[in-house]
PDB file of N, CA and C in Angstrom:
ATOM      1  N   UNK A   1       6.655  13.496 -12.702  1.00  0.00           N
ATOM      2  CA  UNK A   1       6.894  13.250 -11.291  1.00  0.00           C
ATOM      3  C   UNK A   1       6.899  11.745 -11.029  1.00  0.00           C
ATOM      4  N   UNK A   2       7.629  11.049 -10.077  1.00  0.00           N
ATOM      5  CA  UNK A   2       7.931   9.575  -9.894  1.00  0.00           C
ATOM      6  C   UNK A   2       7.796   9.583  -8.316  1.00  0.00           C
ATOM      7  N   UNK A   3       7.682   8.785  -7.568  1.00  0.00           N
ATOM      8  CA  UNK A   3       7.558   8.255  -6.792  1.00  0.00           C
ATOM      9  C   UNK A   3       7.943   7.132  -5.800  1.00  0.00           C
ATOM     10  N   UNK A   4       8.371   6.972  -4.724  1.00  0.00           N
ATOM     11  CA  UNK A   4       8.346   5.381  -4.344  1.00  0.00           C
ATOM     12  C   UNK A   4       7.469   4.865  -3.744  1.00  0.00           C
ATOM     13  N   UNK A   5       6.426   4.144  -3.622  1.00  0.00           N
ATOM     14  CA  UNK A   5       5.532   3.610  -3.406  1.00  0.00           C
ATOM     15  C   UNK A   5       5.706   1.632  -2.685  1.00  0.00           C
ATOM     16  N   UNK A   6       5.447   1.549  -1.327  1.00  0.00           N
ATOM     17  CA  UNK A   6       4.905   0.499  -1.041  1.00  0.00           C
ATOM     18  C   UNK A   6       3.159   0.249  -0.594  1.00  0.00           C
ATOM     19  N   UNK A   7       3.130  -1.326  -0.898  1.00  0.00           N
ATOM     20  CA  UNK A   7       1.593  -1.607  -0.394  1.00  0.00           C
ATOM     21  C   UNK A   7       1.727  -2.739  -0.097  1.00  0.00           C
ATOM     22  N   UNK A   8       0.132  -2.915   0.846  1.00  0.00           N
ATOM     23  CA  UNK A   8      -0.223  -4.072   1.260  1.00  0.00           C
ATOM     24  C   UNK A   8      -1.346  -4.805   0.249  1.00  0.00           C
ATOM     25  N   UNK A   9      -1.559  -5.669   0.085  1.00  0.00           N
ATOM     26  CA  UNK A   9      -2.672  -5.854  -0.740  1.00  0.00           C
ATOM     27  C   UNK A   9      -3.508  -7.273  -0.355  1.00  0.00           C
ATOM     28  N   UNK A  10      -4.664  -7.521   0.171  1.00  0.00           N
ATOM     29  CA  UNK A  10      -5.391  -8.633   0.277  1.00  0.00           C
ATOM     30  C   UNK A  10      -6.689  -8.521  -0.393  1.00  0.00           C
ATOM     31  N   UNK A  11      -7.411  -9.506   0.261  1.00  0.00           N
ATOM     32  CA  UNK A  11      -8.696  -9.914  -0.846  1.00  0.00           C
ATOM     33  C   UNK A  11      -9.470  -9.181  -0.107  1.00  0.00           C
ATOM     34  N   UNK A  12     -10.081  -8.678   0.964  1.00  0.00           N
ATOM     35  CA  UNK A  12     -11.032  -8.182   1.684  1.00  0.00           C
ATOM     36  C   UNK A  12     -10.843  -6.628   2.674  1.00  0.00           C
ATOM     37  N   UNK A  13     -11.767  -6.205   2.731  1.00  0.00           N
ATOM     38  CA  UNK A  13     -11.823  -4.836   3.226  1.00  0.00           C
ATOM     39  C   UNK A  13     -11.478  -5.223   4.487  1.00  0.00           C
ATOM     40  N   UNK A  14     -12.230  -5.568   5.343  1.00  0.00           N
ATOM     41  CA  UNK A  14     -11.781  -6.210   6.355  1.00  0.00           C
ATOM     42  C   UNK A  14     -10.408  -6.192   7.098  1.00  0.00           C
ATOM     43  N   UNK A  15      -9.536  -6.820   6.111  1.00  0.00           N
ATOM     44  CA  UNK A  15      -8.358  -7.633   6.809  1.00  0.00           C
ATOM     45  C   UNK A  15      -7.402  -6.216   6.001  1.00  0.00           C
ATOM     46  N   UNK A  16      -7.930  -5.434   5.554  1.00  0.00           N
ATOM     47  CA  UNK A  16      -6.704  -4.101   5.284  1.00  0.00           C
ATOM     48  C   UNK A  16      -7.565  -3.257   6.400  1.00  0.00           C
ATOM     49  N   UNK A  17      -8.529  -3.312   6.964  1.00  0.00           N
ATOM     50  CA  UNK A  17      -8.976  -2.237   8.126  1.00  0.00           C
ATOM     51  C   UNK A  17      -7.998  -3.509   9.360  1.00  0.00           C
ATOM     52  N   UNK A  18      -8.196  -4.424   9.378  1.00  0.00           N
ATOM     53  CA  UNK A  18      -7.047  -5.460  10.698  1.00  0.00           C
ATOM     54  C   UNK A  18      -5.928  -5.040  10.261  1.00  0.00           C
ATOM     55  N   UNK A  19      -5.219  -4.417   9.280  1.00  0.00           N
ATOM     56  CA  UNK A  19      -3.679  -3.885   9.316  1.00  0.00           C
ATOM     57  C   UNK A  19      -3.259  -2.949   9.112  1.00  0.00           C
ATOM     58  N   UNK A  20      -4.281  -2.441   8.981  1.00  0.00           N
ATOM     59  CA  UNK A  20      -4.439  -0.601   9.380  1.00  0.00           C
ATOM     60  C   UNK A  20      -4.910  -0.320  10.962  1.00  0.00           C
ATOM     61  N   UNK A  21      -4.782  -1.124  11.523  1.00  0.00           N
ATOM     62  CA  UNK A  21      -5.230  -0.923  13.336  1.00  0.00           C
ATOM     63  C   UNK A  21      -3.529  -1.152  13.350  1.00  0.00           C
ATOM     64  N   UNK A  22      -3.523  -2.224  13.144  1.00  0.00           N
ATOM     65  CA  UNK A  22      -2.016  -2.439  13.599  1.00  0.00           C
ATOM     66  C   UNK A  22      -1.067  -1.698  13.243  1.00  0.00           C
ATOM     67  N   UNK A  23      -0.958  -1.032  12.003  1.00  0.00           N
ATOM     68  CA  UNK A  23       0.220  -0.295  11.450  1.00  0.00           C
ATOM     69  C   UNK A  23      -0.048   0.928  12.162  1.00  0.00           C
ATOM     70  N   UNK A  24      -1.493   1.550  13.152  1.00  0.00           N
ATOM     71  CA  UNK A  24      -1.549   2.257  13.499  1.00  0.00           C
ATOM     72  C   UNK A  24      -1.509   2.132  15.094  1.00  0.00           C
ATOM     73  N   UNK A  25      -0.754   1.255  15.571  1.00  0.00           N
ATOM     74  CA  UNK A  25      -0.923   0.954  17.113  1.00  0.00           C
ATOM     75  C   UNK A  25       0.975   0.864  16.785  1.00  0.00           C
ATOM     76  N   UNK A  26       1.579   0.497  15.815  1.00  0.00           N
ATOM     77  CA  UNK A  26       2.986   0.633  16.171  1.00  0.00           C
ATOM     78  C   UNK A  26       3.309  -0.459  15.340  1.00  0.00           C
ATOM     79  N   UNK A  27       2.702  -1.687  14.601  1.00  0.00           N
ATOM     80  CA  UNK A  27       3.652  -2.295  13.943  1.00  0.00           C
ATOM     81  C   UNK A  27       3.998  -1.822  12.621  1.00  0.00           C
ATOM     82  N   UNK A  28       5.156  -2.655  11.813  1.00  0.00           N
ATOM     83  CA  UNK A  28       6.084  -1.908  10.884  1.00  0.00           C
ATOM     84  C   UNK A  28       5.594  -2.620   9.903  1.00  0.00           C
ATOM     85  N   UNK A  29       5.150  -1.454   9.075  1.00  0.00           N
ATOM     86  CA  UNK A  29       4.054  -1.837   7.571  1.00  0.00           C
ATOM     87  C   UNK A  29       5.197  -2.838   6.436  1.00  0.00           C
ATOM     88  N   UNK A  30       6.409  -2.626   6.756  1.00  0.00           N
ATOM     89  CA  UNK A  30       7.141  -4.075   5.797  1.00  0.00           C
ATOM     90  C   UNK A  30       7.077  -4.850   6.086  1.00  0.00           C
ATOM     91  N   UNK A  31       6.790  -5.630   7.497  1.00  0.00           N
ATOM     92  CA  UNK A  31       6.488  -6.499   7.911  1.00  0.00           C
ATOM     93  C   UNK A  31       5.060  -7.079   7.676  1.00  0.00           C
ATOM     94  N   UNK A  32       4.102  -6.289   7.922  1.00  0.00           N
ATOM     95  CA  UNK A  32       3.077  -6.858   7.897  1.00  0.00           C
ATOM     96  C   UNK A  32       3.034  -7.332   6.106  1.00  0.00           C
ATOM     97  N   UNK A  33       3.489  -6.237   5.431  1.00  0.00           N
ATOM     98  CA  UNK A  33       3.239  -6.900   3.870  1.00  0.00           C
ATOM     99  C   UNK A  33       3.609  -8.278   3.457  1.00  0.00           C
ATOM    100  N   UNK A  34       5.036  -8.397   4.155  1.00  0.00           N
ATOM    101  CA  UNK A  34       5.631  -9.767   3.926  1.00  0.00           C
ATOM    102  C   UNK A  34       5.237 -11.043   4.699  1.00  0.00           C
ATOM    103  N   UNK A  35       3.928 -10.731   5.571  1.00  0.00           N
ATOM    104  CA  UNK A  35       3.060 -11.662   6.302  1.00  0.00           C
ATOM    105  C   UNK A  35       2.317 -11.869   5.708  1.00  0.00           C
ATOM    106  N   UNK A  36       1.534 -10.656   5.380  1.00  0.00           N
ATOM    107  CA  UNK A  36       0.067 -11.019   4.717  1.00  0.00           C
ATOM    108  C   UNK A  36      -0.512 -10.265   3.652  1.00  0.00           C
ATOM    109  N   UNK A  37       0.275  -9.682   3.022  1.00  0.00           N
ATOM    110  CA  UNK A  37      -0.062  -9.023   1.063  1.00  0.00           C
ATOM    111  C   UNK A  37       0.291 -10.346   0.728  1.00  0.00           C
ATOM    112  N   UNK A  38      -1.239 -10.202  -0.456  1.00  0.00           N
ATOM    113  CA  UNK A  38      -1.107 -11.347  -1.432  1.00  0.00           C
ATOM    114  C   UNK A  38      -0.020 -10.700  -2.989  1.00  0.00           C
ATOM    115  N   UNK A  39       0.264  -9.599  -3.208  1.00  0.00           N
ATOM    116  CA  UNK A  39       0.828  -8.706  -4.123  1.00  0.00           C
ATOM    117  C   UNK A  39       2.741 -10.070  -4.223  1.00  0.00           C
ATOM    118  N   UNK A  40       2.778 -10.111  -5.295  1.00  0.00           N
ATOM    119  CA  UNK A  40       4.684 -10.697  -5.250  1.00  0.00           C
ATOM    120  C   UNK A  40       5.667  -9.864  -4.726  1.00  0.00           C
ATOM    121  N   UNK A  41       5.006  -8.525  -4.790  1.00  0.00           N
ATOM    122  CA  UNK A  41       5.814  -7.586  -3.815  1.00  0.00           C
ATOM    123  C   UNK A  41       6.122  -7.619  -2.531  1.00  0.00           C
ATOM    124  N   UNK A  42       5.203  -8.813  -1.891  1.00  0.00           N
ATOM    125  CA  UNK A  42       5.304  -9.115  -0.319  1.00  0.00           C
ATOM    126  C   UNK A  42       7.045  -9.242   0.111  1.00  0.00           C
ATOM    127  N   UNK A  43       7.647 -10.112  -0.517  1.00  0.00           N
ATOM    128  CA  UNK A  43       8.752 -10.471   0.159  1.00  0.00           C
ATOM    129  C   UNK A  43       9.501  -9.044   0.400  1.00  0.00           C
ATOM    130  N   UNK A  44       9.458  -8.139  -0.825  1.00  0.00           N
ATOM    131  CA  UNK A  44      10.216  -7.162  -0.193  1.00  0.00           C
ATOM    132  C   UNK A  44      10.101  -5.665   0.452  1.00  0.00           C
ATOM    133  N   UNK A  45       8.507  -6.253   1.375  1.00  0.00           N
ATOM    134  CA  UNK A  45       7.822  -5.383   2.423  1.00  0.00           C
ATOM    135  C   UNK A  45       6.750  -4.249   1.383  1.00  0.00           C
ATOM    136  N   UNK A  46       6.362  -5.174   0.220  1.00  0.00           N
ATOM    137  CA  UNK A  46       5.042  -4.177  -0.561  1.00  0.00           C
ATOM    138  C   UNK A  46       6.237  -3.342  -1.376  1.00  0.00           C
ATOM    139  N   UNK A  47       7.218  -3.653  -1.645  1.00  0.00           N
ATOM    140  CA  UNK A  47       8.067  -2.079  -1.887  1.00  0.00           C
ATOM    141  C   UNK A  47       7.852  -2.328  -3.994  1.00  0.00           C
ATOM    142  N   UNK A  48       7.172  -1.466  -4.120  1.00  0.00           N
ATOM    143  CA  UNK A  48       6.658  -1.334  -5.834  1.00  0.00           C
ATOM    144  C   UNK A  48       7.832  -0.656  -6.948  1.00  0.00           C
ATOM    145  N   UNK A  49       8.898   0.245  -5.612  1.00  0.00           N
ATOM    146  CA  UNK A  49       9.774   0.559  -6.487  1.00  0.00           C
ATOM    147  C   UNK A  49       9.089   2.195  -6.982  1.00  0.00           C
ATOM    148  N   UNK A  50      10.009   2.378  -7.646  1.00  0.00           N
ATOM    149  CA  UNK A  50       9.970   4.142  -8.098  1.00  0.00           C
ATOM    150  C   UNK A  50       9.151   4.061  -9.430  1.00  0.00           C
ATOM    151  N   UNK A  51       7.840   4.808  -9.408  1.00  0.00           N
ATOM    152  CA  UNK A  51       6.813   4.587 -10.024  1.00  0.00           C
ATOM    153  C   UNK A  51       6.588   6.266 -10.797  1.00  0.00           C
ATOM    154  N   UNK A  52       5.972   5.815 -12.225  1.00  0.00           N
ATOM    155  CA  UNK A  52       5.593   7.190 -12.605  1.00  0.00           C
ATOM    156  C   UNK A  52       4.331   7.063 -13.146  1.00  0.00           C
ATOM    157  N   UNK A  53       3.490   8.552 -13.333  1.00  0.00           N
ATOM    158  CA  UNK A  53       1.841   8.001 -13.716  1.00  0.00           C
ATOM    159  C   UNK A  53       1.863   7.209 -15.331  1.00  0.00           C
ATOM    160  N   UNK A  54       0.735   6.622 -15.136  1.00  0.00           N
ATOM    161  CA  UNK A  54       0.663   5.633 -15.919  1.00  0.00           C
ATOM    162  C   UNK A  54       0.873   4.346 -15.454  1.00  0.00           C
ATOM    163  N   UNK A  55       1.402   4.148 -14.270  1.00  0.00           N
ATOM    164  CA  UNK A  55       1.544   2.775 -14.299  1.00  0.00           C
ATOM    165  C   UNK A  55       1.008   1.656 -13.219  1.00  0.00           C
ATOM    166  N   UNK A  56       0.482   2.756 -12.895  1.00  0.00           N
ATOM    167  CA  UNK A  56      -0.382   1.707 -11.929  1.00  0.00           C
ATOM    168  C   UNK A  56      -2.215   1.810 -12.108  1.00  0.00           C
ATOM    169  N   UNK A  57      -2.708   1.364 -11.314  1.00  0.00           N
ATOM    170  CA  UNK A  57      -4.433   1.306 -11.576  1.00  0.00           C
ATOM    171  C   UNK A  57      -4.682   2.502 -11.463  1.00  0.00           C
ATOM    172  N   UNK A  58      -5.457   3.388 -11.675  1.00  0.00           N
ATOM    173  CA  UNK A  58      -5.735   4.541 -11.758  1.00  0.00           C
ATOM    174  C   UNK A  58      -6.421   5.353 -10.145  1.00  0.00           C
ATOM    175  N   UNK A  59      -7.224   4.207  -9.498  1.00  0.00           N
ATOM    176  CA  UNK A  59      -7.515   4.576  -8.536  1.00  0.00           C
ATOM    177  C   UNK A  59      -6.521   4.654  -7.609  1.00  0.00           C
ATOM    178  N   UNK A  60      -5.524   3.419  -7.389  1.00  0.00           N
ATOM    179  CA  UNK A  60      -4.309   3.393  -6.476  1.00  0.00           C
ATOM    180  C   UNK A  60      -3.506   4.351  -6.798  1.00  0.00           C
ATOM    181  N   UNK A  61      -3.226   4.660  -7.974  1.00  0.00           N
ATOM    182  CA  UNK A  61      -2.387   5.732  -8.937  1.00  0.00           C
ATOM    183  C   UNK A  61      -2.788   7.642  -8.004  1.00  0.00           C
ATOM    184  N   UNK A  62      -3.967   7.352  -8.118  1.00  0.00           N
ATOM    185  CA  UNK A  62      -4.490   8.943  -7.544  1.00  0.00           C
ATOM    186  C   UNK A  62      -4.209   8.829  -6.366  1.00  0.00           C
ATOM    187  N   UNK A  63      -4.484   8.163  -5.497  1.00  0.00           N
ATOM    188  CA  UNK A  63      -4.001   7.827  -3.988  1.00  0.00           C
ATOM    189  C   UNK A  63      -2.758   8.041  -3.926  1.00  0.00           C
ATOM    190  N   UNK A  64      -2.181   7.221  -4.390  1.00  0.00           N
ATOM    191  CA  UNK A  64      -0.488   7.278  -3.843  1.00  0.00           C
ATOM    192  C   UNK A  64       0.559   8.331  -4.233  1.00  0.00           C
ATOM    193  N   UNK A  65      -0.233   9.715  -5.172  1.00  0.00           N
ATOM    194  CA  UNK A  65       0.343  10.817  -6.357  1.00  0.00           C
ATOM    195  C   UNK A  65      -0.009  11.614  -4.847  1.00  0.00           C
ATOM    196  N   UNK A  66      -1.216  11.348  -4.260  1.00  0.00           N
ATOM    197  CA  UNK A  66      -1.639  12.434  -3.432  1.00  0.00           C
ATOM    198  C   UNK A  66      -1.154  12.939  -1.673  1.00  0.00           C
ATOM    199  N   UNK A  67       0.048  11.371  -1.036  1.00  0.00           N
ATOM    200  CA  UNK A  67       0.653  11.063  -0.362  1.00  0.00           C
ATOM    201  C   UNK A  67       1.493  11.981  -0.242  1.00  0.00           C
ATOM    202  N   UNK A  68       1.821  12.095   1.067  1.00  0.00           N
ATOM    203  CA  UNK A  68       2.772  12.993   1.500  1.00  0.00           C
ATOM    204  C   UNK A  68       4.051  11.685   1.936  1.00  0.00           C
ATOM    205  N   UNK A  69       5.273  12.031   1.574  1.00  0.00           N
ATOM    206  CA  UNK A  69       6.264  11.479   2.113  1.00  0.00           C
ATOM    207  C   UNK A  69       6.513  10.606   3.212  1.00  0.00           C
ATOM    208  N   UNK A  70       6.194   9.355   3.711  1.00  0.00           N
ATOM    209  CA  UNK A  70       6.036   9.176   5.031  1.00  0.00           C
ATOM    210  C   UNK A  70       4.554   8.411   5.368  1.00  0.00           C
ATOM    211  N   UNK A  71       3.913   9.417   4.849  1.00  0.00           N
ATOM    212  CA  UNK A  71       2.068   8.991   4.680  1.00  0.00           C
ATOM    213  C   UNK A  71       1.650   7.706   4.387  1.00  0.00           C
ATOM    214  N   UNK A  72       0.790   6.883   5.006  1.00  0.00           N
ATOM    215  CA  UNK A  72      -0.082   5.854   4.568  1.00  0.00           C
ATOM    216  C   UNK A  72      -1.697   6.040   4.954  1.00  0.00           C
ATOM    217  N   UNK A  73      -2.070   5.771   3.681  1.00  0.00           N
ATOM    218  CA  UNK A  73      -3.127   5.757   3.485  1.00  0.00           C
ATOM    219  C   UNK A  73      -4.106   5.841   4.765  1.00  0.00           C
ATOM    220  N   UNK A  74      -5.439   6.562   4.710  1.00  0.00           N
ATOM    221  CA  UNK A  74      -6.005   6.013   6.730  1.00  0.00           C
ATOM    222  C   UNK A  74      -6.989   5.284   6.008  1.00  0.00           C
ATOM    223  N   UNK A  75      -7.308   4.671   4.702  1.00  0.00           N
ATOM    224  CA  UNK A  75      -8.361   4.030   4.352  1.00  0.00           C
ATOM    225  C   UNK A  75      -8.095   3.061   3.872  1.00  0.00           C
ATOM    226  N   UNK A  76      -8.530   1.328   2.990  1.00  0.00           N
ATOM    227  CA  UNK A  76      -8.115   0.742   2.243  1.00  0.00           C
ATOM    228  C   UNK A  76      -8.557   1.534   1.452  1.00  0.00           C
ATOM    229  N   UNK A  77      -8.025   1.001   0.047  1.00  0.00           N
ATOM    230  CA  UNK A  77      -8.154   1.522  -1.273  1.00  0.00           C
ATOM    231  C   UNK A  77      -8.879   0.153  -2.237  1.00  0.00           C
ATOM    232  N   UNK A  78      -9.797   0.388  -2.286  1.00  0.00           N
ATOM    233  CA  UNK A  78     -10.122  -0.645  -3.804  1.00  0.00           C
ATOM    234  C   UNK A  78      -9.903  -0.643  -5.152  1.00  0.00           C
ATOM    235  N   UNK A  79      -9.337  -1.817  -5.807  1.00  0.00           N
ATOM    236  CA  UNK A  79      -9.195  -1.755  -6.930  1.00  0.00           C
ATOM    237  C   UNK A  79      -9.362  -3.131  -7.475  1.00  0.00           C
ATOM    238  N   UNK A  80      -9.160  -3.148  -8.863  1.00  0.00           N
ATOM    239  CA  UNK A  80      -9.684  -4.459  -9.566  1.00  0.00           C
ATOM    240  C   UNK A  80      -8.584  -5.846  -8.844  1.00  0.00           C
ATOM    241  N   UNK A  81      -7.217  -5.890  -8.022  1.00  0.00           N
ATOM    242  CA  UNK A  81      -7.019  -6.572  -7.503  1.00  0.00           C
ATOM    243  C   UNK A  81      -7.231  -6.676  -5.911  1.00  0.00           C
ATOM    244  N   UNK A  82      -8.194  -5.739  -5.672  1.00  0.00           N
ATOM    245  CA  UNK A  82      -8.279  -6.272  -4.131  1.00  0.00           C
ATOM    246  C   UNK A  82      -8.473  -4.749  -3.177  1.00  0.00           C
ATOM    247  N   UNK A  83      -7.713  -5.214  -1.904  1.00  0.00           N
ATOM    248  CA  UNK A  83      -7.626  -3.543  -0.725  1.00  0.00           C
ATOM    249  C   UNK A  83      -6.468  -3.438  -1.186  1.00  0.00           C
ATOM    250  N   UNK A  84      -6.021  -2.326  -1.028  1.00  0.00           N
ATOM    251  CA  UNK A  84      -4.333  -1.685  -0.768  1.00  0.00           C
ATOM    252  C   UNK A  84      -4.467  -0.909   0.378  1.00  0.00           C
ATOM    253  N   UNK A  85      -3.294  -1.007   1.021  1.00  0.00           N
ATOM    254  CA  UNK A  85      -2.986   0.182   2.215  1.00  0.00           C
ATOM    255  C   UNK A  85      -1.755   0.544   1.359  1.00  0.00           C
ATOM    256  N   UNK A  86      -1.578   1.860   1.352  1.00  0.00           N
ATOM    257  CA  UNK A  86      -0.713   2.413   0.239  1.00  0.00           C
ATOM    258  C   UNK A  86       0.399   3.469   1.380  1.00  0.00           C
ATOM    259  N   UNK A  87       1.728   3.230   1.431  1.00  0.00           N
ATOM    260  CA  UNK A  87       2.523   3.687   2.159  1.00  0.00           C
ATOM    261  C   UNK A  87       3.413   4.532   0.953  1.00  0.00           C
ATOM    262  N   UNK A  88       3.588   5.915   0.834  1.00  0.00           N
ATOM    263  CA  UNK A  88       4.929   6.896  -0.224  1.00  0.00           C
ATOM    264  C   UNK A  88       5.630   6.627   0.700  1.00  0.00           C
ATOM    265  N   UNK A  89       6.578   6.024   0.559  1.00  0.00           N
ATOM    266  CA  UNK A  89       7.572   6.044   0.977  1.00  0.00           C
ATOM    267  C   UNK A  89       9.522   7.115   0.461  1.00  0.00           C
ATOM    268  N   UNK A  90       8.911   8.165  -0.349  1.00  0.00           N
ATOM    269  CA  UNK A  90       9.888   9.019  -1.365  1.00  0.00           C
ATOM    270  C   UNK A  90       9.197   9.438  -2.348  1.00  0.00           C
TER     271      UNK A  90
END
């Protein structure tokens, strides 16, 4: 099974709960990535591309397998680089 997967990714719990208010009051989660994910994926709105297991961190990996179409995450996610807000986008 594969996937498409975008994220946000910063250094602190914090500032993925500040863009998880916002992505949940109405702004548009590609935007915010390409503001403020530290990930190189920022410029093109967190978008990770069509993903299969194995290839990502294992914790983000279970999260984003478990997404419904559409779905973002209602929690950050921790992992050895930081928060993720994890959007399936396909």
């Amino acid at each position: 099974m594969k996937i498409r997967v975008s994220h946000i990714l910063v250094k602190h719990e914090y500032e993925a709960q500040d863009l998880l208010r916002a992505i949940n009051s109405g702004k548009e989660f590609a935007e915010l990535a390409k503001k403020f994910s530290t990930c190189p994926s920022a410029p093109s709105g967190g978008d990770l591309g069509i993903v299969g297991r194995g290839r990502l961190d294992e914790d983000f990996e279970d999260v984003a397998f478990a997404l419904k179409i559409g779905e973002i995450t209602s929690r950050p996610i921790r992992t050895r680089f930081g928060y993720h807000l994890i959007y399936r986008t396909e």
